[in-house]
Protein backbone atom coordinates (compact mmCIF):
# COMPACT_ATOMS: atom_id res chain seq x y z
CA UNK A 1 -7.45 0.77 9.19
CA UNK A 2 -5.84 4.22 7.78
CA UNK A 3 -8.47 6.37 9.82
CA UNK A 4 -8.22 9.96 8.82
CA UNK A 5 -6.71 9.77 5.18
CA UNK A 6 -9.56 8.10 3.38
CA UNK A 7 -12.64 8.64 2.26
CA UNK A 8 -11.67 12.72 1.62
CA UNK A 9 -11.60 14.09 -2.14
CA UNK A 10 -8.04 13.75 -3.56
CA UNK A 11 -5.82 16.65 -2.91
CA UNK A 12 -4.90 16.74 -6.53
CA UNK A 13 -8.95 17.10 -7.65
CA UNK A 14 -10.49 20.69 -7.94
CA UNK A 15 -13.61 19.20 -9.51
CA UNK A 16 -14.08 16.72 -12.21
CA UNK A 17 -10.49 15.37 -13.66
CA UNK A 18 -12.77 16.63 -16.91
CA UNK A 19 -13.43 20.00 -16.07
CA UNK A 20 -11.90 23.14 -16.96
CA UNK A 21 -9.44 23.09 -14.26
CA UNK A 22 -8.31 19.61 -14.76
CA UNK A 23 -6.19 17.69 -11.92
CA UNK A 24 -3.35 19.24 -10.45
CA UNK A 25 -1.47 16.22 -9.56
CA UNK A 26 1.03 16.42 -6.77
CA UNK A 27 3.70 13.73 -7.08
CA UNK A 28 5.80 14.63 -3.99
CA UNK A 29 2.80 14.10 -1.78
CA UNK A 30 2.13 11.37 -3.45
CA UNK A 31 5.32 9.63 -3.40
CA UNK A 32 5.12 9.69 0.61
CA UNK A 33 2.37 7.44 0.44
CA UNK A 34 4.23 5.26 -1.64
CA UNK A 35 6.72 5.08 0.85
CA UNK A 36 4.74 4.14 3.44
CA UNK A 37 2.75 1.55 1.21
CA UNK A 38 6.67 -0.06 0.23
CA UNK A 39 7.38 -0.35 4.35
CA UNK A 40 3.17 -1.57 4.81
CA UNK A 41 3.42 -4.47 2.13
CA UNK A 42 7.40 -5.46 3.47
CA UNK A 43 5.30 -5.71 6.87
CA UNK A 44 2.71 -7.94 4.86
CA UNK A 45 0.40 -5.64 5.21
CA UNK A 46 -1.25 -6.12 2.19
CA UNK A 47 -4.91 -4.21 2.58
CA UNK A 48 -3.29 -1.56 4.49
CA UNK A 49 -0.58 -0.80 1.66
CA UNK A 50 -3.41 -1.34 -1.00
CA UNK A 51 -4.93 1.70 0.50
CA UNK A 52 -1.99 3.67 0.70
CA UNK A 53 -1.02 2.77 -2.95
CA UNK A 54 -4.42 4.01 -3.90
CA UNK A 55 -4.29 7.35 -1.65
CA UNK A 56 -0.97 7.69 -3.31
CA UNK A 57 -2.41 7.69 -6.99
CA UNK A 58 -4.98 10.05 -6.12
CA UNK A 59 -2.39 13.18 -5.91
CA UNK A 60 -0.62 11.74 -9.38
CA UNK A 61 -1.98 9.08 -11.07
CA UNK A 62 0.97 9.29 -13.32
CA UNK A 63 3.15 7.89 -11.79
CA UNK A 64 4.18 3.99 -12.82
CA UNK A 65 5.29 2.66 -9.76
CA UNK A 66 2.54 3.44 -7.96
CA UNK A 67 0.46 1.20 -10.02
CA UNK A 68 2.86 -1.76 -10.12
CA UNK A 69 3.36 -1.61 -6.54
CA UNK A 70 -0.97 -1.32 -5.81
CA UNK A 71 -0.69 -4.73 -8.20
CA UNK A 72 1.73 -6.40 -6.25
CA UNK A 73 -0.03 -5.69 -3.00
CA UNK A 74 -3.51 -6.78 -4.42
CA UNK A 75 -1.67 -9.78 -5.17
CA UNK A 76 -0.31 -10.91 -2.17
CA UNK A 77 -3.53 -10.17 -0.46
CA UNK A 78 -5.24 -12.32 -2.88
CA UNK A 79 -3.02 -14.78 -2.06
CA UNK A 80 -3.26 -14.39 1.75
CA UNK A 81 -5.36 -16.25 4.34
CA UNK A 82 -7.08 -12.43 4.16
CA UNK A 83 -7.92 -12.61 0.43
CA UNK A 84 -10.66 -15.41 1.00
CA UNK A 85 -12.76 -12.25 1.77
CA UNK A 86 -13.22 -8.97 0.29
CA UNK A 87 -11.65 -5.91 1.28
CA UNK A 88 -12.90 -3.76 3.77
CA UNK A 89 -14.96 -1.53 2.99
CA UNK A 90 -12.71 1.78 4.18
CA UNK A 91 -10.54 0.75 1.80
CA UNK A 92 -12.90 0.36 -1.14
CA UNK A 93 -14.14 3.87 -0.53
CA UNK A 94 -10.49 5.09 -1.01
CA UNK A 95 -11.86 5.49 -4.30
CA UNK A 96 -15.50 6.39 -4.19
CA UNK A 97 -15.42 9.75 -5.32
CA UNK A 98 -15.96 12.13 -8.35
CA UNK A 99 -13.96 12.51 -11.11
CA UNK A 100 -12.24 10.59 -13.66
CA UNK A 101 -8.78 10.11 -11.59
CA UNK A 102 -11.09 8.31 -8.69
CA UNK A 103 -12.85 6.31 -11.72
CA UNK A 104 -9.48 5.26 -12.86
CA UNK A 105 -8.40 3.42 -9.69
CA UNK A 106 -12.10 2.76 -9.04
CA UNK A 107 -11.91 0.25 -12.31
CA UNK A 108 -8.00 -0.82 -11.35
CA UNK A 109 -9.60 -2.12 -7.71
CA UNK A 110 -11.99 -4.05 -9.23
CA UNK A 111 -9.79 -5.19 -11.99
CA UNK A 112 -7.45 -6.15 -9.54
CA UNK A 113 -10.12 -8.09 -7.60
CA UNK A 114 -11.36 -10.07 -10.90
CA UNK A 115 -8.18 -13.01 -10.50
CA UNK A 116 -11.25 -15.82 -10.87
CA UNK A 117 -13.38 -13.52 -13.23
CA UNK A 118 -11.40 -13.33 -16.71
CA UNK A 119 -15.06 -11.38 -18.28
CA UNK A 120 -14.93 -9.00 -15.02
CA UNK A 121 -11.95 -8.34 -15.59
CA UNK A 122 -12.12 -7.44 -19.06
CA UNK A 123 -15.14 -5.36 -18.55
CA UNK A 124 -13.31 -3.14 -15.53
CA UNK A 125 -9.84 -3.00 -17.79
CA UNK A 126 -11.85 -1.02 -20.23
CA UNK A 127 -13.60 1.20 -17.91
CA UNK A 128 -10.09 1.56 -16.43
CA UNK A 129 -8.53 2.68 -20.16
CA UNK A 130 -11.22 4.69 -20.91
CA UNK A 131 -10.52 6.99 -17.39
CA UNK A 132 -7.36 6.93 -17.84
CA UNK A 133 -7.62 8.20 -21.35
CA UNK A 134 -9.31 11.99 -19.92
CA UNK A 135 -6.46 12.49 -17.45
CA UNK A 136 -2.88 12.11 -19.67
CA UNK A 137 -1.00 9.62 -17.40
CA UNK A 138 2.26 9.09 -19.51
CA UNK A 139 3.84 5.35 -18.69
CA UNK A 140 0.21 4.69 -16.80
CA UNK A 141 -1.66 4.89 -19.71
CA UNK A 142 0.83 3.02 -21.77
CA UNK A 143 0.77 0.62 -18.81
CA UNK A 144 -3.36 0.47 -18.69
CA UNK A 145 -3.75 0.66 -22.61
CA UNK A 146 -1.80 -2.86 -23.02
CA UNK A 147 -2.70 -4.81 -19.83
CA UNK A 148 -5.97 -3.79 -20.81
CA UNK A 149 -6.18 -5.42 -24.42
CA UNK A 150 -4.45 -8.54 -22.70
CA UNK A 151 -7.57 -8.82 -20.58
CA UNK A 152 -9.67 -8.11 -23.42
CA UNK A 153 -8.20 -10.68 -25.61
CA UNK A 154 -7.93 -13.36 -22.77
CA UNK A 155 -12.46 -12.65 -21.98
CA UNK A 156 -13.98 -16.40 -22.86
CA UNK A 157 -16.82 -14.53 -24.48
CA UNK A 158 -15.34 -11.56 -26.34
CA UNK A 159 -17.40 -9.45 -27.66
CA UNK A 160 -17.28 -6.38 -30.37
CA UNK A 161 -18.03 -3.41 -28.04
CA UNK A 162 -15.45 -3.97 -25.76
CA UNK A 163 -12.68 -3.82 -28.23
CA UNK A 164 -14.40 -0.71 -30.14
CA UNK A 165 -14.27 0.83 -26.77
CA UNK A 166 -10.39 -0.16 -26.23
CA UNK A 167 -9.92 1.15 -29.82
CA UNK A 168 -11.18 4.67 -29.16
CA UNK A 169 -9.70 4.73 -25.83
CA UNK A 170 -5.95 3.76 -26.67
CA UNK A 171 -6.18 6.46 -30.04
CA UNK A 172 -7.27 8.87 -27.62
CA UNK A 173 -4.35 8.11 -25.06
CA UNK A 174 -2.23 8.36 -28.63
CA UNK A 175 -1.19 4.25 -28.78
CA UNK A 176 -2.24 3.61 -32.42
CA UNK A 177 -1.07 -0.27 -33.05
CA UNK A 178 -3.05 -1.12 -29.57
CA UNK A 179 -5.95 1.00 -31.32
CA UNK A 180 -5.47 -1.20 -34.33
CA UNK A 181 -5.24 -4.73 -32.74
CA UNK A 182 -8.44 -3.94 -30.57
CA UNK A 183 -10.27 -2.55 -34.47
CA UNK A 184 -8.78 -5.57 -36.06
CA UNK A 185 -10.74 -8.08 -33.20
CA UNK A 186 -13.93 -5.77 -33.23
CA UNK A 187 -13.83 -6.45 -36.73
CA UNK A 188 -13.00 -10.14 -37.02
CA UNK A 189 -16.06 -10.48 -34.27
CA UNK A 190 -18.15 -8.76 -36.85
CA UNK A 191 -16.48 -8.52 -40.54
CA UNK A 192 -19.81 -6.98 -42.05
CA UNK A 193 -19.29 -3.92 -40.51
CA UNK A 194 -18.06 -1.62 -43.04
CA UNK A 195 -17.70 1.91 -41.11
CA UNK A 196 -15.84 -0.11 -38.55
CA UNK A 197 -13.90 -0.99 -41.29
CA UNK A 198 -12.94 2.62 -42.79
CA UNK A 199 -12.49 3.53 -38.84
CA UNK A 200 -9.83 0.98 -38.48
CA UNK A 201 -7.95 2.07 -42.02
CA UNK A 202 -7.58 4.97 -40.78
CA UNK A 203 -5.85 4.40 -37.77
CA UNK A 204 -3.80 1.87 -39.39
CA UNK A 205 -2.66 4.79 -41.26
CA UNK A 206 -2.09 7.12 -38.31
CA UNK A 207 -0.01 4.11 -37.00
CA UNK A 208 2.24 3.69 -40.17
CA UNK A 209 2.79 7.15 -40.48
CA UNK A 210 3.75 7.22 -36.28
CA UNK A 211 6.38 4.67 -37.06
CA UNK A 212 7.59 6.80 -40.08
CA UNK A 213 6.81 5.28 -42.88
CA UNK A 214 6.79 1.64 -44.62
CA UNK A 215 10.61 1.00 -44.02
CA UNK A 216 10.02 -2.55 -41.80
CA UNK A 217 7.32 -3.75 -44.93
CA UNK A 218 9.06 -5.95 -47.05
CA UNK A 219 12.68 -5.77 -45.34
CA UNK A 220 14.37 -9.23 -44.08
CA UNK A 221 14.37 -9.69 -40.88
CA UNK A 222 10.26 -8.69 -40.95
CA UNK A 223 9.68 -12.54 -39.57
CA UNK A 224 11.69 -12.12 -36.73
CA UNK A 225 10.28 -9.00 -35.62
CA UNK A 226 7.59 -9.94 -35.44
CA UNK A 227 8.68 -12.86 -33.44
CA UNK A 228 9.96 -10.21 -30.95
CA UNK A 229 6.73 -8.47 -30.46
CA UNK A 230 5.16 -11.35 -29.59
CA UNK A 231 7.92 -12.09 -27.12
CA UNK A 232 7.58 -8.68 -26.05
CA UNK A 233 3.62 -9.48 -25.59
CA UNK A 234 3.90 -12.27 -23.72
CA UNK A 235 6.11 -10.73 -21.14
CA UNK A 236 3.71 -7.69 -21.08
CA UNK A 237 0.78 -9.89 -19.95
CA UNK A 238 3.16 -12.18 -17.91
CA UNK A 239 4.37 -8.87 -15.82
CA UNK A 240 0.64 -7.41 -15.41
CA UNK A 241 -0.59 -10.55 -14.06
CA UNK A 242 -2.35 -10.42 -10.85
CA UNK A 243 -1.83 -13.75 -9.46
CA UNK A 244 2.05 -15.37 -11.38
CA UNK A 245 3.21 -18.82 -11.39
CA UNK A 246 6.70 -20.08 -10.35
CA UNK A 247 7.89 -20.76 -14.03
CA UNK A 248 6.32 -17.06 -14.84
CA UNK A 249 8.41 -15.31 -12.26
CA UNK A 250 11.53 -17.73 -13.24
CA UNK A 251 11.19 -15.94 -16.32
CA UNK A 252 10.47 -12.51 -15.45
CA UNK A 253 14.01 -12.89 -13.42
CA UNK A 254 15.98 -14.11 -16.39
CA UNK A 255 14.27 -11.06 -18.75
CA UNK A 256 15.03 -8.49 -16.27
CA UNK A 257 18.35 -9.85 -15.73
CA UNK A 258 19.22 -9.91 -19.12
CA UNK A 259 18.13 -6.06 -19.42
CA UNK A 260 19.65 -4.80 -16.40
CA UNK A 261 23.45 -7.12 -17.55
CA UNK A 262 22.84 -4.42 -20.50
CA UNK A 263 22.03 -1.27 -18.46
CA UNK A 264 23.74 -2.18 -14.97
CA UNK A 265 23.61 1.74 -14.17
CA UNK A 266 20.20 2.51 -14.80
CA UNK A 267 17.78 2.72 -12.16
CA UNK A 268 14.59 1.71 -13.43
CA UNK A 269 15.86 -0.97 -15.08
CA UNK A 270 17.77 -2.12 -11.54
CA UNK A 271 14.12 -1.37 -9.92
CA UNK A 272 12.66 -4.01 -12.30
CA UNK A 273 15.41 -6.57 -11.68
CA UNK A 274 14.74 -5.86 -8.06
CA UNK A 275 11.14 -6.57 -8.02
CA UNK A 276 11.13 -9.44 -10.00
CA UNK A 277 13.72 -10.98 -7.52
CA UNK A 278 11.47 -10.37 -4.47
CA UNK A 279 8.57 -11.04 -5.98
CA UNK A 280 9.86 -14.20 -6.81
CA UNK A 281 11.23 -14.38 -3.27
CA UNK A 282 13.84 -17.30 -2.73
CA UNK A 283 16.28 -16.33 -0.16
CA UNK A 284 19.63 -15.87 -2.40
CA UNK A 285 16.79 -13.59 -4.38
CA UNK A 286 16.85 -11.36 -1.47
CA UNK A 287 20.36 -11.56 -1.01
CA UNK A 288 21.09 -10.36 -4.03
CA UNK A 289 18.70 -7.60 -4.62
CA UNK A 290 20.16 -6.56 -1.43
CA UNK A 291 23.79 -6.84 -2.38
CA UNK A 292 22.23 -4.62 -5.65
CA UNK A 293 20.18 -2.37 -3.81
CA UNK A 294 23.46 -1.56 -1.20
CA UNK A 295 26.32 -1.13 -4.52
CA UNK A 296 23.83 1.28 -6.26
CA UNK A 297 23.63 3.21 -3.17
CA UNK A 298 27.31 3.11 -2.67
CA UNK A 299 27.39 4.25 -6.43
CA UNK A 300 24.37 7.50 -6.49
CA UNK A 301 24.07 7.98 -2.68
CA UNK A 302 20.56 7.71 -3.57
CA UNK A 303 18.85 7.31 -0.02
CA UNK A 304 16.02 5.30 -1.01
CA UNK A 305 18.23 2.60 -2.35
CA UNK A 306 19.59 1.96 0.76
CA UNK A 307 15.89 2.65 2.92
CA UNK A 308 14.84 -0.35 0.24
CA UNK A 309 17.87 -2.57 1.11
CA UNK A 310 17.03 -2.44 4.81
CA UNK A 311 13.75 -2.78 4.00
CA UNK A 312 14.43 -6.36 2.53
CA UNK A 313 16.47 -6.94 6.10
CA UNK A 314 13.26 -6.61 7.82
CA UNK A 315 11.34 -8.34 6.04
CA UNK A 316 13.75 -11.56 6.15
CA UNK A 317 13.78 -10.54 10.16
CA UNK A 318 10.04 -10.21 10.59
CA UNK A 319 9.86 -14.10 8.91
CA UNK A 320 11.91 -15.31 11.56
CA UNK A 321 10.07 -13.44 14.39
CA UNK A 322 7.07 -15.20 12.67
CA UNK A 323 8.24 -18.63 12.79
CA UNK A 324 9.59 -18.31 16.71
CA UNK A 325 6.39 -17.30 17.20
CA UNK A 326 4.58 -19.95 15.53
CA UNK A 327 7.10 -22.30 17.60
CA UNK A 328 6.29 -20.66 21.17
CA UNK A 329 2.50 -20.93 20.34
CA UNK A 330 2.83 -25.10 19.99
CA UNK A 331 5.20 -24.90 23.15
CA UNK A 332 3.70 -21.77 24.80
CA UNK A 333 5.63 -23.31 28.22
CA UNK A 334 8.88 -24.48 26.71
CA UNK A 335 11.74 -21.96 27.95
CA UNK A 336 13.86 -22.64 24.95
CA UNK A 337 10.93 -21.50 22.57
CA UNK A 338 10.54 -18.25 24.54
CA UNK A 339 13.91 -17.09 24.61
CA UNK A 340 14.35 -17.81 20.98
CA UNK A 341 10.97 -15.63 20.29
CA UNK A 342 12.46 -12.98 22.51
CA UNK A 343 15.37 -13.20 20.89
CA UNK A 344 13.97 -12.68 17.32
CA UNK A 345 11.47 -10.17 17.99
CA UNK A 346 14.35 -7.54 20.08
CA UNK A 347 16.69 -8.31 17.39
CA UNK A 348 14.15 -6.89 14.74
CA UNK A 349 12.93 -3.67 17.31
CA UNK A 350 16.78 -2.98 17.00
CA UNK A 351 16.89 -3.58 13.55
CA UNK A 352 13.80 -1.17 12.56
CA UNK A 353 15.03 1.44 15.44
CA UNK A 354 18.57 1.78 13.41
CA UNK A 355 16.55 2.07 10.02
CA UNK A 356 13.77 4.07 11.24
CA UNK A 357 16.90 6.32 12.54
CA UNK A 358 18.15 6.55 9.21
CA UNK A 359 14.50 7.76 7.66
CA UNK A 360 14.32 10.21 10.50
CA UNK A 361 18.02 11.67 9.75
CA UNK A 362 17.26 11.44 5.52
CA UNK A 363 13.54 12.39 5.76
CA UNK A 364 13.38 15.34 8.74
CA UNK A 365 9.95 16.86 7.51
CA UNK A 366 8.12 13.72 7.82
CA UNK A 367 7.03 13.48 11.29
CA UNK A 368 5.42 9.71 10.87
CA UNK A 369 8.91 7.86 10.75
CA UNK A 370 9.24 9.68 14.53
CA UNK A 371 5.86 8.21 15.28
CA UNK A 372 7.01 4.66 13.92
CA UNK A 373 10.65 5.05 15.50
CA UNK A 374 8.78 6.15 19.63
CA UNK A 375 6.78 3.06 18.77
CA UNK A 376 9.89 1.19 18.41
CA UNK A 377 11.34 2.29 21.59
CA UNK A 378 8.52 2.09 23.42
CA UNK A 379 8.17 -1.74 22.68
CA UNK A 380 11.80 -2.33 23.76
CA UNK A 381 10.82 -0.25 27.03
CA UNK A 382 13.00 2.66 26.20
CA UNK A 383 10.06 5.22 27.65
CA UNK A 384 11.94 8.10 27.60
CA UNK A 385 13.67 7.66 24.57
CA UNK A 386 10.27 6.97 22.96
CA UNK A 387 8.86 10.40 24.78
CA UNK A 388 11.45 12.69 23.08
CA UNK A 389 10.49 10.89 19.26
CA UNK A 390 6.29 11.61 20.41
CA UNK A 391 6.85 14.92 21.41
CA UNK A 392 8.41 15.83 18.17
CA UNK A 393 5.85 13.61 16.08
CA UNK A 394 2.71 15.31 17.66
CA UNK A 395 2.94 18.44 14.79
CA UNK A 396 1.95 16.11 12.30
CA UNK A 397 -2.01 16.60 12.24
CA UNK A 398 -2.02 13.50 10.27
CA UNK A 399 -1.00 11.03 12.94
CA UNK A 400 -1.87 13.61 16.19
CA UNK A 401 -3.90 11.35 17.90
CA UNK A 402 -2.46 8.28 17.64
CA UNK A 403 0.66 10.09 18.37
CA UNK A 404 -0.06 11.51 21.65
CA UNK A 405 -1.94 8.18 22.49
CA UNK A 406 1.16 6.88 22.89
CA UNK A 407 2.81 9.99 24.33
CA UNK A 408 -0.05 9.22 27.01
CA UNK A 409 0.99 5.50 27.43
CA UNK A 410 4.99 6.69 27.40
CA UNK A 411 4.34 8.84 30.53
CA UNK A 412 2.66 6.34 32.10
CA UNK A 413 5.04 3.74 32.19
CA UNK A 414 7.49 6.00 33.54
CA UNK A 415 5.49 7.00 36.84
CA UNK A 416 3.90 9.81 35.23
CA UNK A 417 0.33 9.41 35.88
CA UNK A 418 -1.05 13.10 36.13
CA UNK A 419 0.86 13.67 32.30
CA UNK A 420 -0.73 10.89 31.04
CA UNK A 421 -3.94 12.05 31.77
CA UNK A 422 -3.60 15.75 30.06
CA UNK A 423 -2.39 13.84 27.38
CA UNK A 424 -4.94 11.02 27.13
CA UNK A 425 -7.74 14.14 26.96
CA UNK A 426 -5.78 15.49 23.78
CA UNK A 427 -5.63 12.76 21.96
CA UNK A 428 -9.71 12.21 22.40
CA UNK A 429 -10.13 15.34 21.39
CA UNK A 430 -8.03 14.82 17.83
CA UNK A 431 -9.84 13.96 14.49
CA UNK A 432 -7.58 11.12 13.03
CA UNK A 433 -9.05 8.55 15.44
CA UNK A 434 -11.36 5.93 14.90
CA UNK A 435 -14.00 4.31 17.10
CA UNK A 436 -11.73 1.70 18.23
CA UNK A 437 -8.81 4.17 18.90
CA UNK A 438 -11.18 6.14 21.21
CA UNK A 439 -11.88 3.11 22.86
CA UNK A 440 -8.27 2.42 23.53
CA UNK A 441 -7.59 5.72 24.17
CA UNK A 442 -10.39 5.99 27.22
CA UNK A 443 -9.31 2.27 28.62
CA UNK A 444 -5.47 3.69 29.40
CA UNK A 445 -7.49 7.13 30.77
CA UNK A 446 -9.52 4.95 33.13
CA UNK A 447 -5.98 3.20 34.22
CA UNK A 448 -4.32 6.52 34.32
CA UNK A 449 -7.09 8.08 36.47
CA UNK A 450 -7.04 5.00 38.44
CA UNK A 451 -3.53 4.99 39.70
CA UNK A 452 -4.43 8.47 41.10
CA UNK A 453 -6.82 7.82 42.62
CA UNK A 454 -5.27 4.71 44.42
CA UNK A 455 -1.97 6.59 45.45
CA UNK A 456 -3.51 9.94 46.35
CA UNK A 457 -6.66 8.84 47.70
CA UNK A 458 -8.24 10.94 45.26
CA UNK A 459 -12.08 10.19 45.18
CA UNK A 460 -13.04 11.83 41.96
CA UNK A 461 -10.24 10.47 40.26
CA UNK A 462 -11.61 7.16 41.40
CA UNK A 463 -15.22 8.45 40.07
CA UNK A 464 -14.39 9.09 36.99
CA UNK A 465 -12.17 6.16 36.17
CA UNK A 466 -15.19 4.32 37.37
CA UNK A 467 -17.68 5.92 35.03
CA UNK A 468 -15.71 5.58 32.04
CA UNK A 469 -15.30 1.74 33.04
CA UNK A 470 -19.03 1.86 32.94
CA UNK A 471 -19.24 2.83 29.96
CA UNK A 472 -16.73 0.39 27.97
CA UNK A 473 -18.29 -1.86 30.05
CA UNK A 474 -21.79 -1.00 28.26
CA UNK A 475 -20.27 -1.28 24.77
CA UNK A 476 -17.91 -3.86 24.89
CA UNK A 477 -17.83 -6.46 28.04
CA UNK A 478 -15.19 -8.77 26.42
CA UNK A 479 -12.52 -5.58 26.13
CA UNK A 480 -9.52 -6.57 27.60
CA UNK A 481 -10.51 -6.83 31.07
CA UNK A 482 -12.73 -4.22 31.60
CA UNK A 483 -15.26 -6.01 33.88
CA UNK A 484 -12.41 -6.90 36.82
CA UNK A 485 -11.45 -3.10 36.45
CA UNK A 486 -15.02 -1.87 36.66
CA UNK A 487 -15.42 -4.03 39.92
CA UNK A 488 -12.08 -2.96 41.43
CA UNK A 489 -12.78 0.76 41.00
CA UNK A 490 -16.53 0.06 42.30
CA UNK A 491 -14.73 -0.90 45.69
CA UNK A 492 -12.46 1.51 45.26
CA UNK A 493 -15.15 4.66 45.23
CA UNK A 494 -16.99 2.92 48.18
CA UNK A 495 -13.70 3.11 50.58
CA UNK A 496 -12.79 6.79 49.19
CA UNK A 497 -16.28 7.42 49.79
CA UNK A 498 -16.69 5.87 53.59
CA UNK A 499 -13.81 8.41 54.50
């Protein structure tokens, strides 16, 4: 699924997250991964941006968004035909290493995966606090430290240890009232524990003294804040929720709104107001976190405001190409159904070309949004347009193979049969390719190798296109249709050969 960029020790780990050295997080790295995650789950994606999300927290686990936007993904996979199973496991092993930044997002997977198991989930919230507590994540561990005591509180059979553990975990990460709710519940599970009860003193102490002083105790106005924090709670746990209903997003909309009407040039707070209108996903939603997205731009000249905007332009496209397809499928003879679907589906290759132009132009070190922009071309037949954006895309070891897989295919739609092969032997020879890319890879060398030896007569051309055909044959005889080109180059080396 993301051959080549998982199951390898983070890039930000030298070690244990606990050692001496500690992480050396690396939140430019990171944030590419994020990027492609954003464009993975817009192409509903969901597993695939998962795994990048996760890839992404392993150089900087730090960093907020990337958390949010793994929950949203996990979400909508959840909620997808897909979710009815479990993930694969390549992506699970994203996270199956060492250290207490892989046990972090080891715990947030499964938390994430516990929708139907409230006392799963409370159990892997901990485990998640308790990581993130050794590796000083900032907003993350604020984020973690209060989801987490939500799930706690929310487990049908709560139990004293797992709020001692949230207690000790949230002083660590330095959030003293969390500590103190999570003592308080410990101790109203068992009051007759008296060194429990000096423990939790103590950080109620640590907490008054953090707020500076006793000025709130007593004042007017006490009712009412506290009325506010338990607002404030319920939108925490509403906004951390894996799987929201309609009334919950209605509300997250109106909340956000409210904020951003007060802070209408702050980005975060437009980032929030942004999400919660796609998430909740009505079509004047998208219209206007577009219309947002596009005047903040205007405003900051920002690039990724306006890669986000056309981001929600695609997806309303790709919906469309969706549906026409859906249409031509119950019709698949109907004229009027294909044109539509042809319609739809060059209208959004034109659409992502222009886009993926602009992330070229805005991001000219990163050689993938070539990649994605010669796939583009190449799908709207534009071979030698999709060539030049290969040729330049190839220096990414990241993407080499795949990259001059299509390089291979580009030269062979434009006549270029003996370039195709060269290429075709590169990309087998790269280390980003899976199984099934090999495959793929030795099915259009077989066709290459074929066309040469049809047009030049060229016998062990013909012999080896055969004997790869053989073999595909031998591993897979439902590939594409592998046994009518084994045949055809079987007669094919028998005429060669005759002469």
């Amino acid at each position: 699924m993301i051959s080549g960029l998982f199951g390898k020790k983070p890039a930000g780990e030298s070690g244990d997250a606990g050692g001496p050295a500690g992480p050396v997080f690396q939140p430019d790295k990171a944030e590419k991964f994020f990027a492609h995650a954003r464009v993975a789950q817009e192409a509903e994606k969901y597993e695939y941006a998962m795994g990048l999300w996760l890839r992404g927290l392993q150089l900087d686990p730090r960093m907020l968004p990337g958390v949010e936007g793994y929950v949203q993904s996990a979400s909508h996979f959840l909620q997808s035909p897909e979710g009815k199973k479990r993930v694969s496991k390549e992506t699970r092993n994203v996270v199956s290493g060492s250290g207490d930044v892989n046990k972090f997002l080891a715990a947030l997977y499964e938390w994430s995966m516990s929708v139907d198991d409230k006392s799963g989930a409370a159990s892997w919230a901990i485990k998640a606090a308790e990581a993130v507590a050794k590796i000083g994540a900032g907003d993350v561990s604020k984020w973690v430290a209060e989801a987490a005591y939500a799930a706690v509180r929310k487990d049908p059979k709560q139990r004293k240890d797992s709020f001692v553990r949230l207690m000790k975990a949230a002083d660590i990460m330095g959030f003293p009232d969390i500590a103190v709710n999570s003592g308080e519940d410990a101790r109203r599970i068992d009051p007759s524990d008296g060194q429990l009860a000096n423990e939790v003193k103590m950080l109620a102490a640590k907490a008054t003294m953090a707020k500076g002083g006793y000025e709130r105790t007593g004042q007017e106005g006490g009712f009412r804040a506290n009325i506010r924090d338990a607002s404030k709670q319920q939108a925490l746990e509403e906004s951390t929720r894996i799987s929201k209903t309609e009334d919950v997003k209605d509300r997250e909309v109106v909340r956000t709104e409210a904020e951003f009407n007060l802070r209408p040039e702050d980005l975060p707070t437009l980032g929030k107001l942004v999400e919660a209108l796609r998430s909740r996903g009505k079509p004047e939603d998208e219209e206007r976190a577009h219309t947002l997205l596009l005047q903040a731009y205007e405003r900051t000249k920002i690039y990724k405001l306006r890669q986000d905007a056309g981001e929600i332009r695609m997806r309303q496209t790709r919906r469309r190409v969706s549906e026409a397809k859906r249409m031509l499928d119950t019709a698949p003879d109907d004229p009027i159904a294909q044109s539509v679907y042809e319609t739809e589906r060059n209208g959004l290759l034109e659409l992502e070309v222009q886009e993926l132009k602009n992330n070229v132009e805005n991001y000219p070190t990163d050689l993938r949004w070539r990649y994605e922009l010669g796939k583009r071309f190449f799908d709207l037949g534009n071979f030698e347009e999709a060539i030049g954006q290969f040729q330049e895309a190839q220096n990414d070891p990241r993407v080499r193979g795949r990259v001059l897989h299509m390089l291979g295919q580009s030269f062979l739609r434009c006549d270029l049969a003996e370039e195709s092969i060269e290429t075709f032997r590169r990309a087998m020879e790269m280390t980003d390719m899976t199984p099934d890319d090999l495959r793929d890879v030795r099915y259009d060398l077989c066709c290459a190798l074929q066309i040469v030896g049809e047009n030049r007569r060229d016998l062990a051309a013909a012999e080896e296109a055969e004997k790869i055909a053989s073999q595909i044959l031998i591993q897979s005889i439902g590939y594409k249709d592998i046994k009518m080109r084994r045949e055809a180059l079987k007669k094919l080396v028998s005429e060669l050969r005759a002469k």
